[in-house]
C-alpha atoms as a PDB file:
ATOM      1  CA  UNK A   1      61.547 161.181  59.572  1.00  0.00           C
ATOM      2  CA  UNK A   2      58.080 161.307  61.105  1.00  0.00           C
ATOM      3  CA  UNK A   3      56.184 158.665  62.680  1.00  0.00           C
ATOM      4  CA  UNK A   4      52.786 158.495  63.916  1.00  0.00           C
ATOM      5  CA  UNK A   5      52.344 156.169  66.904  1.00  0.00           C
ATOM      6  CA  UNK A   6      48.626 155.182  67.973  1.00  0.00           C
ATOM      7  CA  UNK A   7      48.735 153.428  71.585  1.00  0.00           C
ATOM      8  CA  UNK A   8      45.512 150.856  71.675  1.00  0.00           C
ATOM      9  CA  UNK A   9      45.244 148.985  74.775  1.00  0.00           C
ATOM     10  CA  UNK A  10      43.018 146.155  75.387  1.00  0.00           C
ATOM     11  CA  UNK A  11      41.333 147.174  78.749  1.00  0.00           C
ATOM     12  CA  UNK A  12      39.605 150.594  78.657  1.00  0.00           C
ATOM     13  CA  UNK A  13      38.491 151.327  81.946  1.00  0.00           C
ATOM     14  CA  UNK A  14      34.900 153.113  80.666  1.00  0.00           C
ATOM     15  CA  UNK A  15      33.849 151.652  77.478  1.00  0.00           C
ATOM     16  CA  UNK A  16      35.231 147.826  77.289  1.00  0.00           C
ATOM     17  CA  UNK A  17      36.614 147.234  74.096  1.00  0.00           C
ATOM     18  CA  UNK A  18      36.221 150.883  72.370  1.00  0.00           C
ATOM     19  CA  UNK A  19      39.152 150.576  70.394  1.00  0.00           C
ATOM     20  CA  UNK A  20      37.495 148.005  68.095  1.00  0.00           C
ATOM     21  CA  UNK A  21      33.792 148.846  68.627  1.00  0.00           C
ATOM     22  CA  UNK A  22      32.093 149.795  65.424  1.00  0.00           C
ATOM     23  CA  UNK A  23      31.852 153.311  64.367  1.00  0.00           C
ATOM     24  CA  UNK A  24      29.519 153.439  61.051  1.00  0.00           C
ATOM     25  CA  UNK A  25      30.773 150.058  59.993  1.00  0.00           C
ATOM     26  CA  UNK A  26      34.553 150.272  60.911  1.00  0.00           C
ATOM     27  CA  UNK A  27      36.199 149.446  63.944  1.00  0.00           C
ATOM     28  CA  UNK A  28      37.056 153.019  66.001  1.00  0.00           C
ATOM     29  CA  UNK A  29      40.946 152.817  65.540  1.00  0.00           C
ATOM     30  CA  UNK A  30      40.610 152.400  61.986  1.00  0.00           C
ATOM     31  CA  UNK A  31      39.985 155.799  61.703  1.00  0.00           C
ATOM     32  CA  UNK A  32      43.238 157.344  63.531  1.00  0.00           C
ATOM     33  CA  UNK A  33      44.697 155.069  61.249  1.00  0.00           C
ATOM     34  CA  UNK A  34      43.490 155.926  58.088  1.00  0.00           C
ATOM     35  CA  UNK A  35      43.811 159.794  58.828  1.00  0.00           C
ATOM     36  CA  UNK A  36      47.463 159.328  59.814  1.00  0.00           C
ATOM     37  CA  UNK A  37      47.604 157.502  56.049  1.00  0.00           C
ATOM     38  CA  UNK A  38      45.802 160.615  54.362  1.00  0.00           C
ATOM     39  CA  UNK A  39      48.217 163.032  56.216  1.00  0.00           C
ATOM     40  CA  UNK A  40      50.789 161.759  53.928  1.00  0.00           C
ATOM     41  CA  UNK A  41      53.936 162.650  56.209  1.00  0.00           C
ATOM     42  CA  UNK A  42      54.569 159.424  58.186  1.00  0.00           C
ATOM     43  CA  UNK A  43      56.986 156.995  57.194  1.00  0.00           C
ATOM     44  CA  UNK A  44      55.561 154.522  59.917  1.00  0.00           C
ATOM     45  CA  UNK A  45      52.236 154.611  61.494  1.00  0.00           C
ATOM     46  CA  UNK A  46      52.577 152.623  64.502  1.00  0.00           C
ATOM     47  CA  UNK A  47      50.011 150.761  66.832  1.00  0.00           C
ATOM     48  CA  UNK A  48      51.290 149.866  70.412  1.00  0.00           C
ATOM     49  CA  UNK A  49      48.705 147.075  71.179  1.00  0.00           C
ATOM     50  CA  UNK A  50      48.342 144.167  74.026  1.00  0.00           C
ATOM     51  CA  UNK A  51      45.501 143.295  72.146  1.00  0.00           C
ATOM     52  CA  UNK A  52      45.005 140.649  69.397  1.00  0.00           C
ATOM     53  CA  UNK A  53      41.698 141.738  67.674  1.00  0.00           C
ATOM     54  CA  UNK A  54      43.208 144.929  68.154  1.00  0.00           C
ATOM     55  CA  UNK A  55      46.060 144.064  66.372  1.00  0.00           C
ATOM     56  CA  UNK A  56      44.603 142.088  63.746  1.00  0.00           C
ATOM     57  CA  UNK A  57      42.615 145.250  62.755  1.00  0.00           C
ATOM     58  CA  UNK A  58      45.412 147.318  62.867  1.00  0.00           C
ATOM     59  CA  UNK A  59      47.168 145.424  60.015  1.00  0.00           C
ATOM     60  CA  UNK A  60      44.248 145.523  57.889  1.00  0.00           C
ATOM     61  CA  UNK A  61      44.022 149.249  57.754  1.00  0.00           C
ATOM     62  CA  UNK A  62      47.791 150.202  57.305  1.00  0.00           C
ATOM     63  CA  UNK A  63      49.462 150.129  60.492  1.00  0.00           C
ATOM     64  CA  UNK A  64      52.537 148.363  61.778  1.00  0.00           C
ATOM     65  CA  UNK A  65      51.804 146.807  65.151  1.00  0.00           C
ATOM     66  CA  UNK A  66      54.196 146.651  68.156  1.00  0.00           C
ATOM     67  CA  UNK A  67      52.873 144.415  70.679  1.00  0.00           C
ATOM     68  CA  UNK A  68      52.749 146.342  73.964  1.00  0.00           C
ATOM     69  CA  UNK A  69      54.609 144.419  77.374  1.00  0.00           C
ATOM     70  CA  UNK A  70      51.842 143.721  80.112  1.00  0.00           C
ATOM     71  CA  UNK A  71      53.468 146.564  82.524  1.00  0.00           C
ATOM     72  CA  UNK A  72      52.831 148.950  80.302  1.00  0.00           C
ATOM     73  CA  UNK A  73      49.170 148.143  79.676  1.00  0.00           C
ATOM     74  CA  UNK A  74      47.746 148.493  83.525  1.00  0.00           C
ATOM     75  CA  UNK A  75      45.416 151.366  84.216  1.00  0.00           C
ATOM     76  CA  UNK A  76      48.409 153.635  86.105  1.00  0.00           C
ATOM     77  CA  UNK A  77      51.073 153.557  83.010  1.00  0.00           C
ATOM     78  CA  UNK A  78      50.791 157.034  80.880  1.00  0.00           C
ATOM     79  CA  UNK A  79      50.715 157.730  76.954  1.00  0.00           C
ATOM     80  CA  UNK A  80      54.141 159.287  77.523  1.00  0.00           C
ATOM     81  CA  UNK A  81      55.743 155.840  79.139  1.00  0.00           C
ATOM     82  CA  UNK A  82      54.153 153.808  75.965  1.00  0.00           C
ATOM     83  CA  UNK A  83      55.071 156.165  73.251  1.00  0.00           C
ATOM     84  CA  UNK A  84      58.686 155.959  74.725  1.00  0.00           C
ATOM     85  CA  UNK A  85      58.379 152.297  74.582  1.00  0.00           C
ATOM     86  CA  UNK A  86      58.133 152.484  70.887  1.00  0.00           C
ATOM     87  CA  UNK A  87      60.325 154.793  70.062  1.00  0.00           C
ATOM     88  CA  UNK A  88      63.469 153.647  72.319  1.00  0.00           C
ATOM     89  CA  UNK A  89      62.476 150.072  70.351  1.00  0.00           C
ATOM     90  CA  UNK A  90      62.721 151.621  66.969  1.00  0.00           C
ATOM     91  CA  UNK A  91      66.205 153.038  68.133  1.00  0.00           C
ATOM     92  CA  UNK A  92      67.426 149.559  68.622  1.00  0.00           C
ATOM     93  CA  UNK A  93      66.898 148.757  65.117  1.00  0.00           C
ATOM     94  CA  UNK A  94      68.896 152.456  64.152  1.00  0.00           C
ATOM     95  CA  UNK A  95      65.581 154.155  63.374  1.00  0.00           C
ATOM     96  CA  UNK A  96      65.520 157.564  64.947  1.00  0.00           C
ATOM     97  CA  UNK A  97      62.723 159.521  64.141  1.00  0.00           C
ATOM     98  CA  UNK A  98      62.479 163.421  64.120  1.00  0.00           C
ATOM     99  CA  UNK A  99      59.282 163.624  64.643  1.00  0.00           C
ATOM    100  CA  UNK A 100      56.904 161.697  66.759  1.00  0.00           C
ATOM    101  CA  UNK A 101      52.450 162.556  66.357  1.00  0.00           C
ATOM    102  CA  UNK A 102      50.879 160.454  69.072  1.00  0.00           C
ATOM    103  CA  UNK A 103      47.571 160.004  67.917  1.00  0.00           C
ATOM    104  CA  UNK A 104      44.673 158.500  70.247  1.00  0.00           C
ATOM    105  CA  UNK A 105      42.894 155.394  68.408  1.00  0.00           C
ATOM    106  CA  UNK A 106      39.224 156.495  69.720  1.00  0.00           C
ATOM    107  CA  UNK A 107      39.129 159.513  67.843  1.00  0.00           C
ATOM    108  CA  UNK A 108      36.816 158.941  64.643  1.00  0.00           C
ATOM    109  CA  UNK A 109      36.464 162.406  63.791  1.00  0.00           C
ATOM    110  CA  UNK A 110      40.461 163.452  63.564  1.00  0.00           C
ATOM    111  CA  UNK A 111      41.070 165.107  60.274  1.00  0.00           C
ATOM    112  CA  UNK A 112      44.610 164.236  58.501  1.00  0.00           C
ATOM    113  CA  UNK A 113      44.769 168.268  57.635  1.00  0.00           C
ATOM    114  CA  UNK A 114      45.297 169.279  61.289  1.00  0.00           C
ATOM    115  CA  UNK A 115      47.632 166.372  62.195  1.00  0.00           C
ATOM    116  CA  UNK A 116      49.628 168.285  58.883  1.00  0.00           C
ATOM    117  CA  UNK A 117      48.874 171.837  60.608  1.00  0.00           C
ATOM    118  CA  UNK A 118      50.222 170.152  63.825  1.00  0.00           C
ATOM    119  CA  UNK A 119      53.392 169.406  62.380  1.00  0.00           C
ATOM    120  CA  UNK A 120      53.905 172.623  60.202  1.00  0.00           C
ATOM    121  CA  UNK A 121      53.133 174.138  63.447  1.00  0.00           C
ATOM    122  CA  UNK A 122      55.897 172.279  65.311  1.00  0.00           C
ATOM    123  CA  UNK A 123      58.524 173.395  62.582  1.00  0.00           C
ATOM    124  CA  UNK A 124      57.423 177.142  62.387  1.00  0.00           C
ATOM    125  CA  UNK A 125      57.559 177.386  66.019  1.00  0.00           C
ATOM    126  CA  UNK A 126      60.379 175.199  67.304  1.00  0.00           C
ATOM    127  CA  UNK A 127      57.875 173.633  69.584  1.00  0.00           C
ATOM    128  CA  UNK A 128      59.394 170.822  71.569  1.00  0.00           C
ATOM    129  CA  UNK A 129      55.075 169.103  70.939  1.00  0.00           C
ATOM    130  CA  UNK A 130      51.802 170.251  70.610  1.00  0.00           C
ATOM    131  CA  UNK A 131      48.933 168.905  72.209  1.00  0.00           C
ATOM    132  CA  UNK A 132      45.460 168.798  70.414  1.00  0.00           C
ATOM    133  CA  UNK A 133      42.239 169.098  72.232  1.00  0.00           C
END
């Protein structure tokens, strides 16, 4: 199973509030979120959130929201100790996924056919992840 989890705090440090700020009419995570959708090869697209509005938007478009603990929302905590959050959560409930696409929420032009090459690139290669830049 592959999952796709988008971690959207509340507090950016440079642009306050850029995960919700409108990009051509739609809030900025909306598009991670909608190009994880296209990709077609998530079971669960997943939004790690401290953030109300945040999450409220984040419903709209698709995604299933985790609310984030405080101690992993301060300025020092890494994408690695969130996305580890969500998945050793999901393994409480006995859902183990294969594959895991972290997928930044400010990224408006992401296109769902490289998160796909991504993954067919993990497989080919026996990558342990792949970083996109």
């Amino acid at each position: 199973m592959n999952i796709a989890i988008i971690p959207a705090r509340k507090n950016s440090i440079r642009i306050k509030n850029k995960n919700r700020k409108l990009f051509f009419q739609k809030p900025i995570i909306e598009y991670s979120i909608l190009a994880a959708k296209r990709a077609s090869i998530f079971k669960f697209i997943l939004v790690s959130t401290d953030c109300n509005k945040i999450a409220n938007i984040s419903k709209k478009a698709g995604a299933i929201v985790f609310k984030r603990p405080k101690k992993l929302s301060l300025n020092n905590v890494g994408i690695i100790e969130v996305v580890k959050d969500v998945i050793l959560r999901l393994n409480r409930d006995n859902i183990f996924p294969k594959h895991v696409c972290c997928i930044f929420p400010a990224a408006p032009l992401i296109e769902s056919k490289k998160i796909v090459e991504g993954l067919k690139k993990i497989k080919r290669n026996k990558y342990d992840f792949i970083f996109s830049a």
